[in-house]
C-alpha atoms as a PDB file:
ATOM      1  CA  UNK A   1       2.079  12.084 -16.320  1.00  0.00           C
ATOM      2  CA  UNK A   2      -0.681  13.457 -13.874  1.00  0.00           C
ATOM      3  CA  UNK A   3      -2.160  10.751 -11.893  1.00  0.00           C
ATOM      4  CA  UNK A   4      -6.107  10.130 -12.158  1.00  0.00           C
ATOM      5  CA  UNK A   5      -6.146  11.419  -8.029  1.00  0.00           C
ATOM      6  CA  UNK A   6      -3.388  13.801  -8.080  1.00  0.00           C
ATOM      7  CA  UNK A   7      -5.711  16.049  -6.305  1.00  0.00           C
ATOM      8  CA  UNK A   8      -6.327  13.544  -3.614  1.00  0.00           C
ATOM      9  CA  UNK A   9      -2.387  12.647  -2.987  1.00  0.00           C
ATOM     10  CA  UNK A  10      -1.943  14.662   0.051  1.00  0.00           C
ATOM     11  CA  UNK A  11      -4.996  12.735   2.107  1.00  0.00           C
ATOM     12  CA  UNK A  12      -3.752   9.186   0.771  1.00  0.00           C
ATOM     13  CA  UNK A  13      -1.336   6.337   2.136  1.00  0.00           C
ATOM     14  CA  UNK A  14       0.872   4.518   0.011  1.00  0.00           C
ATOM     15  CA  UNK A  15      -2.049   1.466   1.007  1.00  0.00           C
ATOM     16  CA  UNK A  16      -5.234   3.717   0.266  1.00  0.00           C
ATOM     17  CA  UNK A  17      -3.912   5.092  -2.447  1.00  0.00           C
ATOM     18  CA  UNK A  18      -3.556   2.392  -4.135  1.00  0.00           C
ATOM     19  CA  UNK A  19      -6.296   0.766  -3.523  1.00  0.00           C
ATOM     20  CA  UNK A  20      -8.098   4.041  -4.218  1.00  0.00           C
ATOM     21  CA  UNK A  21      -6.705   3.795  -7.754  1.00  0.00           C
ATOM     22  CA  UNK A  22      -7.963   0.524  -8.042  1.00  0.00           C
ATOM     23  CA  UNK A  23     -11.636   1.157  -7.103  1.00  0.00           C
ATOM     24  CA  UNK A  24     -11.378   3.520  -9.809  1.00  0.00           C
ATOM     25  CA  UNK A  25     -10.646   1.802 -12.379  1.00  0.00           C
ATOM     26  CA  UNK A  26     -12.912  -0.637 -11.365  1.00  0.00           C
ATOM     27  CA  UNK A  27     -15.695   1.726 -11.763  1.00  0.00           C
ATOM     28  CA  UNK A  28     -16.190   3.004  -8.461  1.00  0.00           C
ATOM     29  CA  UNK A  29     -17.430   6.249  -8.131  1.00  0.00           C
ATOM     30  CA  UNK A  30     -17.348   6.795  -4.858  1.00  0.00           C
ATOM     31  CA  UNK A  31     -13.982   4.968  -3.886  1.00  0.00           C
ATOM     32  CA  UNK A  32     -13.604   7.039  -0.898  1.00  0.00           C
ATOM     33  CA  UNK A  33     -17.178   5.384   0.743  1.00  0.00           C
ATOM     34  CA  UNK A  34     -15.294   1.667   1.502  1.00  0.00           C
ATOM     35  CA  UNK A  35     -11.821   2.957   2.409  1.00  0.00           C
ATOM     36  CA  UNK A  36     -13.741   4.884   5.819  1.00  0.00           C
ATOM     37  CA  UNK A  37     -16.593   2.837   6.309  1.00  0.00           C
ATOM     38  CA  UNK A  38     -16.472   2.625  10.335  1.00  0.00           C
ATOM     39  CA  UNK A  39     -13.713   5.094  11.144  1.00  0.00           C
ATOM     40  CA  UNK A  40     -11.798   6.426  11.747  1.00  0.00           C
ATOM     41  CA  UNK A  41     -10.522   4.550  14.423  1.00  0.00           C
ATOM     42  CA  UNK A  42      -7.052   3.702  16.075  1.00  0.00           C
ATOM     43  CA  UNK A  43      -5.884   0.425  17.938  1.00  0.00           C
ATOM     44  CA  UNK A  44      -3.009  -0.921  19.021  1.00  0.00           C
ATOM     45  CA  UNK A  45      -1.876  -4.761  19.773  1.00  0.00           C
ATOM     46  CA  UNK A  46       1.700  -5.797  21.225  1.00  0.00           C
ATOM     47  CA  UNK A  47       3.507  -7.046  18.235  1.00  0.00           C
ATOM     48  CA  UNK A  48       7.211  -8.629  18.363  1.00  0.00           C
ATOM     49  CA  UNK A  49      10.469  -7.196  19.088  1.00  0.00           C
ATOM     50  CA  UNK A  50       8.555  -4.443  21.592  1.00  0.00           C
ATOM     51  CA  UNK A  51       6.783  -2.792  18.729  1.00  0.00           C
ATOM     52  CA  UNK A  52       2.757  -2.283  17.987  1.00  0.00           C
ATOM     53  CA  UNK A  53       0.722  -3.384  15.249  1.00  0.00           C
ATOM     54  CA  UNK A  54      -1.595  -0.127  14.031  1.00  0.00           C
ATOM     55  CA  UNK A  55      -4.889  -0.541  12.792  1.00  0.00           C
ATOM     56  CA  UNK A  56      -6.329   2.220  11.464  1.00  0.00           C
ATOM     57  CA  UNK A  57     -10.333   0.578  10.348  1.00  0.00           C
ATOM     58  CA  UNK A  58     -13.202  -0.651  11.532  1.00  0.00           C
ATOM     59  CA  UNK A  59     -12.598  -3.730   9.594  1.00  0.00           C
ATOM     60  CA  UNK A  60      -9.139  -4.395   7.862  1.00  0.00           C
ATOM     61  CA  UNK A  61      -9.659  -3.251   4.590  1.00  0.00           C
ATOM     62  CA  UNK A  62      -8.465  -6.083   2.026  1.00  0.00           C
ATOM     63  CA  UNK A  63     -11.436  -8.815   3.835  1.00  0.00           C
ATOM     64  CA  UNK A  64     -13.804  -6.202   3.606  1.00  0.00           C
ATOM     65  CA  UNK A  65     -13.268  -5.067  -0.218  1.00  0.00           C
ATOM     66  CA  UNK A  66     -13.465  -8.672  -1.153  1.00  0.00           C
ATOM     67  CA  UNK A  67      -9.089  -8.874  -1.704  1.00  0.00           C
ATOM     68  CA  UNK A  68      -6.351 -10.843  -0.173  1.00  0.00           C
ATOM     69  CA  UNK A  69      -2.623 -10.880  -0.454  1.00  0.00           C
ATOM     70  CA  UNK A  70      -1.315 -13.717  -2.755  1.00  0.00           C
ATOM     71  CA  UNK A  71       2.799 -14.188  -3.495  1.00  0.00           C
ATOM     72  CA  UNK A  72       5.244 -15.612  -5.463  1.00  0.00           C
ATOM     73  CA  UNK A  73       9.076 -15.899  -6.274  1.00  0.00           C
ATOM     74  CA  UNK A  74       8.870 -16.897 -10.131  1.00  0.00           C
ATOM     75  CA  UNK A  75       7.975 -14.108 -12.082  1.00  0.00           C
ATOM     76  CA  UNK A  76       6.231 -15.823 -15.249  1.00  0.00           C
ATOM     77  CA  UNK A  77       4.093 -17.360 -12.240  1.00  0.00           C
ATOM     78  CA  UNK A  78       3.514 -13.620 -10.573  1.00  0.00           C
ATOM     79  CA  UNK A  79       2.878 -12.038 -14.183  1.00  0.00           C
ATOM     80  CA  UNK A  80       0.247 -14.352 -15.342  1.00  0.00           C
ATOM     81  CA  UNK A  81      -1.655 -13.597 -11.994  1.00  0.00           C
ATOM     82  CA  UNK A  82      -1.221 -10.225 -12.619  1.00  0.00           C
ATOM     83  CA  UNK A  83      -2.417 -10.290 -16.302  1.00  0.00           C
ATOM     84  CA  UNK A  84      -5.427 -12.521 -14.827  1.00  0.00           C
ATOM     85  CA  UNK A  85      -6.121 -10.034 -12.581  1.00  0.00           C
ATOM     86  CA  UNK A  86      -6.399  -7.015 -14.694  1.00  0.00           C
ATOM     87  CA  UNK A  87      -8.374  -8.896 -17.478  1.00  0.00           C
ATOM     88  CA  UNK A  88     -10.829  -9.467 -14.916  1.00  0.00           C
ATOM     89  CA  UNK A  89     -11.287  -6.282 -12.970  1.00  0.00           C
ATOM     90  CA  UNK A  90      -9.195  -3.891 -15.083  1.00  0.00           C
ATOM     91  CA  UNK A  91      -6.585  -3.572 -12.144  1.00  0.00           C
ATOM     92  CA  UNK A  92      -4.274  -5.125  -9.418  1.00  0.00           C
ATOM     93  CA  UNK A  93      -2.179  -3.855  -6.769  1.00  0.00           C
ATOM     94  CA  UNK A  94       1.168  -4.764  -6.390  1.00  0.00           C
ATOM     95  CA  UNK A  95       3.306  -4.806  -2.817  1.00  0.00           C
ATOM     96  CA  UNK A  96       5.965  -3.073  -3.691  1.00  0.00           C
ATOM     97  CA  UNK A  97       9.513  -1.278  -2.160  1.00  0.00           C
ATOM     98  CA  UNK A  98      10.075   2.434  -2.999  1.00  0.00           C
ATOM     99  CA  UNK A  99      13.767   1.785  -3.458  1.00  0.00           C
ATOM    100  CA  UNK A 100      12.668  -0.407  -7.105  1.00  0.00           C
ATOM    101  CA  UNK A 101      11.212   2.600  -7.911  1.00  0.00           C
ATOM    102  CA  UNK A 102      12.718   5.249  -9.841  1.00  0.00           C
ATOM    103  CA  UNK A 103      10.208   7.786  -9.864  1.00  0.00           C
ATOM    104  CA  UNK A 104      10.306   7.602  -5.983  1.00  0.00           C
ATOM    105  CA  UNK A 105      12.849   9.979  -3.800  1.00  0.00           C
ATOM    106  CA  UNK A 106      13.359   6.901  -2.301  1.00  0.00           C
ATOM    107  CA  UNK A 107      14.267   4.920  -4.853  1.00  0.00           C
ATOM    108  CA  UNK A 108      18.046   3.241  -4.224  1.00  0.00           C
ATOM    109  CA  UNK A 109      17.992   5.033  -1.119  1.00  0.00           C
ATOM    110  CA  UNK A 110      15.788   3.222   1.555  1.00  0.00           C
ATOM    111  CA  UNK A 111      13.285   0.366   1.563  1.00  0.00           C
ATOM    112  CA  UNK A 112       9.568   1.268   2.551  1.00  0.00           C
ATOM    113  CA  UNK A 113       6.663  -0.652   1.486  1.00  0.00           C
ATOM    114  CA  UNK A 114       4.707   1.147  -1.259  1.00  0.00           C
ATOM    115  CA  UNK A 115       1.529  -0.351  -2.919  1.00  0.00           C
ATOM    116  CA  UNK A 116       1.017   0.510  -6.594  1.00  0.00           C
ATOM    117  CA  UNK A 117      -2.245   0.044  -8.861  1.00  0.00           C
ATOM    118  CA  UNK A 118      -1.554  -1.282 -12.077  1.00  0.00           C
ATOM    119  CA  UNK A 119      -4.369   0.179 -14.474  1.00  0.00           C
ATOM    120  CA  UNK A 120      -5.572  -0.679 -17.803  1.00  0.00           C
ATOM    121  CA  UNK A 121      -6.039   1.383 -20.655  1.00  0.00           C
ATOM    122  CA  UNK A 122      -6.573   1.857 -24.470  1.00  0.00           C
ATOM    123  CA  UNK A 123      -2.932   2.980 -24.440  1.00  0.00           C
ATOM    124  CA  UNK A 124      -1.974  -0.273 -22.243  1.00  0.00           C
ATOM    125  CA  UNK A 125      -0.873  -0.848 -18.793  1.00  0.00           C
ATOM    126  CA  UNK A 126       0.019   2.717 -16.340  1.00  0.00           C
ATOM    127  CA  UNK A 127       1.468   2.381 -13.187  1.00  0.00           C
ATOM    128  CA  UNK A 128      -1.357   4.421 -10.707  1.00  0.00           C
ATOM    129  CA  UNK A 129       0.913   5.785  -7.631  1.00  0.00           C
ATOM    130  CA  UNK A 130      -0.992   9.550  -6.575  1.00  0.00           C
ATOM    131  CA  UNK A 131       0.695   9.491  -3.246  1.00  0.00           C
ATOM    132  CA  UNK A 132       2.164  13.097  -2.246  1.00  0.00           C
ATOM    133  CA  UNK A 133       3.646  13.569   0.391  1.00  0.00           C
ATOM    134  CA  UNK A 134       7.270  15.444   2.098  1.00  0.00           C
ATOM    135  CA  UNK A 135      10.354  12.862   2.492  1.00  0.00           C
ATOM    136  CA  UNK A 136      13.597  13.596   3.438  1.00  0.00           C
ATOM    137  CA  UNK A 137      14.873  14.494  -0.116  1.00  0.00           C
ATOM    138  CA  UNK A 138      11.893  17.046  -0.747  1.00  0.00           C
ATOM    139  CA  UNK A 139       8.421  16.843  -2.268  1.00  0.00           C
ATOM    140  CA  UNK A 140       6.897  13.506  -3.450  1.00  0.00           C
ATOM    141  CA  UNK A 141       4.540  14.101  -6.281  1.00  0.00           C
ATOM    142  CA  UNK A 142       1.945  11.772  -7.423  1.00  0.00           C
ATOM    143  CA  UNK A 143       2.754   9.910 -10.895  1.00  0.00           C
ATOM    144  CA  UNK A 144       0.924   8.187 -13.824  1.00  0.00           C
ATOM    145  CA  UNK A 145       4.285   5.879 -15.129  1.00  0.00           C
ATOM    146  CA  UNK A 146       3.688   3.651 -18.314  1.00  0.00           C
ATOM    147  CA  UNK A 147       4.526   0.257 -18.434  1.00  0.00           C
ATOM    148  CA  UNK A 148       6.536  -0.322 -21.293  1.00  0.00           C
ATOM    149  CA  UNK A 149       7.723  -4.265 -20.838  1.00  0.00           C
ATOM    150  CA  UNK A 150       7.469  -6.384 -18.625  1.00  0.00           C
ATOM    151  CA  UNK A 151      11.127  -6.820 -18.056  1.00  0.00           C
ATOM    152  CA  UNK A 152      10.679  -3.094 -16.442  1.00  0.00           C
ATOM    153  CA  UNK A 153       7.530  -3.924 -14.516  1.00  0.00           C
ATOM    154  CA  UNK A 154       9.879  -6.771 -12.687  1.00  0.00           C
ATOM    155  CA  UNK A 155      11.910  -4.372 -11.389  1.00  0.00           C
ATOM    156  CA  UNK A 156       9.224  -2.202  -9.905  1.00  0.00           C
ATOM    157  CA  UNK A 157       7.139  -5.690  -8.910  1.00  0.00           C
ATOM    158  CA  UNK A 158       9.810  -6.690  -6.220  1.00  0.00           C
ATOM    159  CA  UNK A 159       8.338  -6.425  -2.932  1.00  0.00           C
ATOM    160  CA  UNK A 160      10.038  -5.923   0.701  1.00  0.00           C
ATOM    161  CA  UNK A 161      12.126  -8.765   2.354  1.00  0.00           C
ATOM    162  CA  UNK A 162      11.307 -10.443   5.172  1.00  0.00           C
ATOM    163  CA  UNK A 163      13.532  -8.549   7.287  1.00  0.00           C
ATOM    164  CA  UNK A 164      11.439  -5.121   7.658  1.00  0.00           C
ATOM    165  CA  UNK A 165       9.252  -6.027  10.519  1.00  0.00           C
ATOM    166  CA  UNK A 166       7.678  -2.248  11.088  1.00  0.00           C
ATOM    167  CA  UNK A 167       6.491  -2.567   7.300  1.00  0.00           C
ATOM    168  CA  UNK A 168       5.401  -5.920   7.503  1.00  0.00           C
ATOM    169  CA  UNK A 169       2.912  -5.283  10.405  1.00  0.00           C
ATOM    170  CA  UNK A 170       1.348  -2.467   8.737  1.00  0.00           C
ATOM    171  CA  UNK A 171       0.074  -4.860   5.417  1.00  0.00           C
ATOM    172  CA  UNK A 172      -1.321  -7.331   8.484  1.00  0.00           C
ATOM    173  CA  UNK A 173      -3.019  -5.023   9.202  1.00  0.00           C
ATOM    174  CA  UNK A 174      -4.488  -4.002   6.402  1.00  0.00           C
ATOM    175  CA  UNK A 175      -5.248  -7.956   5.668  1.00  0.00           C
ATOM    176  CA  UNK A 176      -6.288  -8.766   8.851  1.00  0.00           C
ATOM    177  CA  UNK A 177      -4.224 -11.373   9.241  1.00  0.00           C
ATOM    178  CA  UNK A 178      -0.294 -12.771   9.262  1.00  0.00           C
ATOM    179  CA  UNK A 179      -0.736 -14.523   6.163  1.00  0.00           C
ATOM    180  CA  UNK A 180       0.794 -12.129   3.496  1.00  0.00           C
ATOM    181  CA  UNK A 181       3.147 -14.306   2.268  1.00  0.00           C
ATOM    182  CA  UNK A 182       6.197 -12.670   3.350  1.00  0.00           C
ATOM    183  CA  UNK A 183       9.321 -13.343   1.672  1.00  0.00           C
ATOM    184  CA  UNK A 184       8.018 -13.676  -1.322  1.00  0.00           C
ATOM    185  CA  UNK A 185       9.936 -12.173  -3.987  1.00  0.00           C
ATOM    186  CA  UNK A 186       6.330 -10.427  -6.129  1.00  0.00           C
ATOM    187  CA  UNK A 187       3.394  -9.962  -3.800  1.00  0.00           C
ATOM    188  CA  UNK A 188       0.025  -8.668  -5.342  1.00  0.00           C
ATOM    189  CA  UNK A 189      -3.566  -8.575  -4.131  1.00  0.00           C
ATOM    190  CA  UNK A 190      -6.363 -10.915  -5.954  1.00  0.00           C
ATOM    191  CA  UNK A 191     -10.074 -10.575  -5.781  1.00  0.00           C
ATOM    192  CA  UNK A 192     -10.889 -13.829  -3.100  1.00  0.00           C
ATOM    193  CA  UNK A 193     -12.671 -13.546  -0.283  1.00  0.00           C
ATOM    194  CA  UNK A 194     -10.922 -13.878   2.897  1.00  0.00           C
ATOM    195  CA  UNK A 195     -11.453 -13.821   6.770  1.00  0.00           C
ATOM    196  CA  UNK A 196      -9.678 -11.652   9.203  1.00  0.00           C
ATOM    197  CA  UNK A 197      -8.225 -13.168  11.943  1.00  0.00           C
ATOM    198  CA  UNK A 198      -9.427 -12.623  15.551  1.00  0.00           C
ATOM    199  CA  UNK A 199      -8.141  -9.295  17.406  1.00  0.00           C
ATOM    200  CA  UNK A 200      -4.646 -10.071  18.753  1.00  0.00           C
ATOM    201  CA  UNK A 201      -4.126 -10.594  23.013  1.00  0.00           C
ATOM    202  CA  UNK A 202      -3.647  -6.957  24.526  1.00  0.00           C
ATOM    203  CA  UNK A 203      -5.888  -4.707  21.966  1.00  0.00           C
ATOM    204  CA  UNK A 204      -6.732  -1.453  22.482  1.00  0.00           C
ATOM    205  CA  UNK A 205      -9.035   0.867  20.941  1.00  0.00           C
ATOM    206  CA  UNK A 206      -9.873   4.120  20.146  1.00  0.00           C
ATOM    207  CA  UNK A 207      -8.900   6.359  23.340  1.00  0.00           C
ATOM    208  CA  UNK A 208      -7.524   3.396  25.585  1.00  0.00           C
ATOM    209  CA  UNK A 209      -5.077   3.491  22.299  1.00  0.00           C
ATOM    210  CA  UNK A 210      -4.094   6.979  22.550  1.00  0.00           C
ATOM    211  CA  UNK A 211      -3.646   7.072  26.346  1.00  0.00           C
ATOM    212  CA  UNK A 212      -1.534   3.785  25.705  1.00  0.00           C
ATOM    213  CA  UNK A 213       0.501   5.612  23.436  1.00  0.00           C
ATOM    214  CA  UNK A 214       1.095   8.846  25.377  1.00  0.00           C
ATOM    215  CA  UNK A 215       2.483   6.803  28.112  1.00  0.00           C
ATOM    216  CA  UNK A 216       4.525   4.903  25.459  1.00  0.00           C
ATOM    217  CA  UNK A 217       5.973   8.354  24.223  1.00  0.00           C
ATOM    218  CA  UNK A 218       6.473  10.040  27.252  1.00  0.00           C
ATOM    219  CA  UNK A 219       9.908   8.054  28.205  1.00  0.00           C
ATOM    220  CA  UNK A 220      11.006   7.609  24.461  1.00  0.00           C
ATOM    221  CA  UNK A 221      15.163   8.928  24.243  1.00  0.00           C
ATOM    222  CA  UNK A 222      16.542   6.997  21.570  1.00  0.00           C
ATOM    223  CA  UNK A 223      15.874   7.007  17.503  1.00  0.00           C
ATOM    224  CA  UNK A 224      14.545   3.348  18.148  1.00  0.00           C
ATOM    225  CA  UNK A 225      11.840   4.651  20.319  1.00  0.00           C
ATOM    226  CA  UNK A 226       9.937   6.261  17.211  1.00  0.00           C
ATOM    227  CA  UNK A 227      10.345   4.180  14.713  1.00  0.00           C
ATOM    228  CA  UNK A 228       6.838   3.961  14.132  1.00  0.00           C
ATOM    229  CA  UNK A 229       6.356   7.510  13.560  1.00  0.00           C
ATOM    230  CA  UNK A 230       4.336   6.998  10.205  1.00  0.00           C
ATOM    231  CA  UNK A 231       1.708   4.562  11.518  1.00  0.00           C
ATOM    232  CA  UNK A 232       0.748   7.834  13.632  1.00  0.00           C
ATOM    233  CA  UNK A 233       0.792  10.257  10.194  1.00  0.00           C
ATOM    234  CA  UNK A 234      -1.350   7.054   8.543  1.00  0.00           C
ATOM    235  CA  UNK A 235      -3.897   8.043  11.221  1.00  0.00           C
ATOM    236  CA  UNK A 236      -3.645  11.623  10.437  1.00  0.00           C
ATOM    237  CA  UNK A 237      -4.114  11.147   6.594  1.00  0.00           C
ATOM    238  CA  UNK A 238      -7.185   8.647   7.193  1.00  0.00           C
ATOM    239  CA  UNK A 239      -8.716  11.455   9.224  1.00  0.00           C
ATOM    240  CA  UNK A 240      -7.644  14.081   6.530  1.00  0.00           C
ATOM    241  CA  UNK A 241      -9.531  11.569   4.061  1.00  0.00           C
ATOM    242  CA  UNK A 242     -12.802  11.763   5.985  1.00  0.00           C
ATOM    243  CA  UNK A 243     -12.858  15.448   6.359  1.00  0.00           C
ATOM    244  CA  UNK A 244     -12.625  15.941   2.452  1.00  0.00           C
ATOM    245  CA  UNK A 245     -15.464  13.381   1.287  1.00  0.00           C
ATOM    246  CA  UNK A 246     -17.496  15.212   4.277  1.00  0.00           C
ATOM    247  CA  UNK A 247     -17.598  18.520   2.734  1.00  0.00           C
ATOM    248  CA  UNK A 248     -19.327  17.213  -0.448  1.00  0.00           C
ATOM    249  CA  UNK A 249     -20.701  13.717   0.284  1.00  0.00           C
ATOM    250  CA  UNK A 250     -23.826  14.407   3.087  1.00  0.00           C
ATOM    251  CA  UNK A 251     -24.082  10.547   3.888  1.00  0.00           C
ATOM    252  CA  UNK A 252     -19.925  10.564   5.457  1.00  0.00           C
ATOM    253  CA  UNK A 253     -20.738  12.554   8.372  1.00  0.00           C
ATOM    254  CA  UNK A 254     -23.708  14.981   9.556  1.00  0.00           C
ATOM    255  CA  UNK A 255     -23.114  18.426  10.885  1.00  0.00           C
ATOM    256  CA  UNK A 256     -21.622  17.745  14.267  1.00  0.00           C
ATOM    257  CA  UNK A 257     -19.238  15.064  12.816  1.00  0.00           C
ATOM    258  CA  UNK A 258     -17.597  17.562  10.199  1.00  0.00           C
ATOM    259  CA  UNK A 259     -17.192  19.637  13.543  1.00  0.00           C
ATOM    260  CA  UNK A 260     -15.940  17.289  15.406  1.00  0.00           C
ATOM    261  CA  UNK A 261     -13.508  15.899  13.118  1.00  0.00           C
ATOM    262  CA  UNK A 262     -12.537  19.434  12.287  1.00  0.00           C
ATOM    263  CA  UNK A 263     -10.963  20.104  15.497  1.00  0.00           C
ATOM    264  CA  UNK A 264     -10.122  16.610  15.922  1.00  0.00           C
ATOM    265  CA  UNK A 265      -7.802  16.504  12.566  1.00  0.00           C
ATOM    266  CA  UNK A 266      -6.413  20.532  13.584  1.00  0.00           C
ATOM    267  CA  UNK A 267      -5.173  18.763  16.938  1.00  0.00           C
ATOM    268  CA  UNK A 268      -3.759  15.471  15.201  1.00  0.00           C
ATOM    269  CA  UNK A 269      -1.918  17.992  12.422  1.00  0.00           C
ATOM    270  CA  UNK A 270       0.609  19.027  15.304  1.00  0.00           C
ATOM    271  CA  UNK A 271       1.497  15.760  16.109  1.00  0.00           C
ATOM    272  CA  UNK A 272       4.005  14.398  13.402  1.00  0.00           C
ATOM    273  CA  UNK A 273       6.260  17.375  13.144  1.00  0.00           C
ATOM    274  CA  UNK A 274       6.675  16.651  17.201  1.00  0.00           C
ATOM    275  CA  UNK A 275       8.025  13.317  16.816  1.00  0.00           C
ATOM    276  CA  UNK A 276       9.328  14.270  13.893  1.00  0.00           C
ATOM    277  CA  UNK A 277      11.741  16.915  15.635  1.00  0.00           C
ATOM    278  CA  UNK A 278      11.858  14.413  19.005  1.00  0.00           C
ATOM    279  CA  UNK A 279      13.379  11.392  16.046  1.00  0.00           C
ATOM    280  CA  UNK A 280      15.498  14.431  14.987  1.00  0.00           C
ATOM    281  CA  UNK A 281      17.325  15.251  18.014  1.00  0.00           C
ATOM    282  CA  UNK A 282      16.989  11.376  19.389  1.00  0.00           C
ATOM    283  CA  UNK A 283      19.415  10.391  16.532  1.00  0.00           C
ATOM    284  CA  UNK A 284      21.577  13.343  16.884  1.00  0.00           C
ATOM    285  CA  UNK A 285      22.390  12.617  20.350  1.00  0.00           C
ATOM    286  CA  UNK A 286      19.832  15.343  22.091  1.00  0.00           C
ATOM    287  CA  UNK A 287      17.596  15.437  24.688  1.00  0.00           C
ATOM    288  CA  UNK A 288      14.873  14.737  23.684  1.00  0.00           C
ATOM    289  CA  UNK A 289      11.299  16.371  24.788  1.00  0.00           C
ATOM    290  CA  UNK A 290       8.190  14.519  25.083  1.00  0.00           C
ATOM    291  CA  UNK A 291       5.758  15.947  27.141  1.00  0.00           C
ATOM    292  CA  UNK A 292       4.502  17.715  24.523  1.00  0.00           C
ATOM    293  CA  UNK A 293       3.681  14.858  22.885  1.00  0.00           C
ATOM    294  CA  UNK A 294       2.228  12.981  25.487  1.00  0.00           C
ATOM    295  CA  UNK A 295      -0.131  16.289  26.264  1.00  0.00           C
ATOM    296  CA  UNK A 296      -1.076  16.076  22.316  1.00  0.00           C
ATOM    297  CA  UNK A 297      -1.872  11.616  21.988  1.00  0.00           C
ATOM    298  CA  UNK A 298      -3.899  12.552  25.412  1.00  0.00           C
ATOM    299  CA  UNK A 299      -6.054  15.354  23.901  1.00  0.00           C
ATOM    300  CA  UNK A 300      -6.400  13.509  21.154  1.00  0.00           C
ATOM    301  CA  UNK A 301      -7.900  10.343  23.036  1.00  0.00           C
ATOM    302  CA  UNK A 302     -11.086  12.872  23.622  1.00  0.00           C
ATOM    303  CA  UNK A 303     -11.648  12.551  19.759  1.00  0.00           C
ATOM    304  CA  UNK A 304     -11.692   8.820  19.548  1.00  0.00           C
ATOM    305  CA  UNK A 305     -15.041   6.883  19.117  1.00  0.00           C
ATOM    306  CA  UNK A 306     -17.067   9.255  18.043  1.00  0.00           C
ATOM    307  CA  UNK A 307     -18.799  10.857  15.273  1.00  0.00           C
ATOM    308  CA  UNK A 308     -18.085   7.876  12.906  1.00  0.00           C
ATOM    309  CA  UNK A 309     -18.089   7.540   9.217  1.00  0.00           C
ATOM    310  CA  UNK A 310     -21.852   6.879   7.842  1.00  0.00           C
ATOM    311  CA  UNK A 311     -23.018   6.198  11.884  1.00  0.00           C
ATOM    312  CA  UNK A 312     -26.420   8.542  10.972  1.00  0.00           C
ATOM    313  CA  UNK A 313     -26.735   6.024   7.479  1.00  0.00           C
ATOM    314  CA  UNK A 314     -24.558   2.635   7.549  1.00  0.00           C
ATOM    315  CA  UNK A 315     -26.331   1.098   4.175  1.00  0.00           C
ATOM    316  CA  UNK A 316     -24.540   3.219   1.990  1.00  0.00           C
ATOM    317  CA  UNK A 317     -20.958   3.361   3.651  1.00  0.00           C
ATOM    318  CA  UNK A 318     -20.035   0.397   1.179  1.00  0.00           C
ATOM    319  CA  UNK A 319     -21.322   1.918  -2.424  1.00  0.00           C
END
């Protein structure tokens, strides 16, 4: 079944696009106005074991849409929040692994966090998931997936373990904070207000991020070295996500930030397929080329703080 945004897919995350689906069904017209208030931006903060944590918006998302992360090993426990949340605001995201999912390529193949909307609807409960994207098996189409029993929507609800440390920093940052209760078995958001925790020790934003990173990238040789290759196409598809609500919604950006952004998002295109190729021939024994990608993070860094999301009207970015 065709997902409600299957036209979108290819300017989503796995986290936008779910929570995309979920301001839908909610009602929200405009879902794309909350998921860019204040970006696009980039910064990175020294996480643990040598890696970064990404943040891709002004404010992390979940505080600022009124959500936070709640958890659970007992499933009668995590299904009557999630019933409780639907009968309230018609949906609820769940923090879920693409290998419990068998409409995924990656499903029994590899673990990667993947957020789902669950949606109401005269016909019941659909699984909302209109991520599209390229894996390693092919083409990732968005899908509309009944529910049929709740003994099924286990198996899709359990989450990532607390092993997967990459993943894991990428929902902090979308909460703002370390509290996502990792490890626990079912993971879903709930409407509740929360707080985002103050910037972490070593933060940088915007260009000081992407000059950071070019010197990162410049001496990376082994497959370790990118394994945070997707937090960079994240920023690529947030920036793909402003450019589309520009061209039809006046308040996103004026004239000079659709230009800006134009040749801002044409520069950031060429960047995954280069690490990409650089993973490629890390893991295959190679040598491996970076310079390239250095030259690219540093040209991007000229993009970075500018021309943001509703800057010429802020009142509406939120609607």
């Amino acid at each position: 079944m065709t997902t409600a945004l299957a036209t979108h897919g290819d300017k989503l995350t796995c986290f936008t696009a779910a929570l995309a689906s979920a301001l839908v069904a909610r009602g929200v017209n405009r879902w794309w106005r909350p998921l860019l208030a204040g970006g696009p931006t980039l910064a990175v903060s020294p996480a643990e074991d040598d890696l970064l944590l990404f943040e891709h918006d002004g404010t992390p998302p979940l505080p600022a849409l009124g959500l936070r992360v709640n958890g659970a090993d007992d499933w009668a426990t995590a299904y009557h929040a999630l019933e409780e949340q639907v009968a309230e605001h018609g949906s609820v995201v769940l923090l879920a692994d693409i290998f419990h999912l068998p409409w995924q390529r990656g499903h029994q193949r590899w673990h990667a966090p993947h957020w789902l909307a669950i949606v109401e609807t005269i016909d019941g409960w659909l699984v909302e998931d209109p991520l599209t994207m390229t894996t390693e098996l092919g083409p990732q189409t968005g899908q509309r997936v009944p529910v049929l029993s709740a003994a099924e929507l286990r198996g899709w609800s359990t989450g990532l373990g607390a092993g997967d440390t990459v993943a894991l920093l990428r929902e902090q940052a979308m909460a703002g904070s370390r509290d996502i209760h990792i490890g626990r078995t079912y993971r879903w958001l709930e409407a509740q207000p929360s707080e985002p925790s103050p910037p972490r020790e070593g933060r940088l934003v915007g260009a000081d991020a992407l000059v950071a990173l070019a010197s990162r990238y410049q001496f990376a040789s082994t497959p370790d070295d990118f394994t945070q290759l997707d937090d960079l196409w994240q920023a690529l598809r947030q920036r793909e996500l402003l450019l589309w609500a520009a061209e039809f919604d006046p308040e996103v950006l004026d004239a000079a930030g659709r230009d800006h952004w134009e040749r801002a998002v044409a520069q950031w295109r060429k960047l995954p397929p280069l690490l990409m190729h650089a993973r490629m021939r890390a893991a295959a024994g190679g040598t491996v080329q970076t310079g390239l990608i250095a030259e690219t993070l540093l040209s991007l860094a000229e993009y970075e703080g500018k021309h943001l999301a509703f800057a010429h009207n802020p009142h509406v970015a939120g609607e």
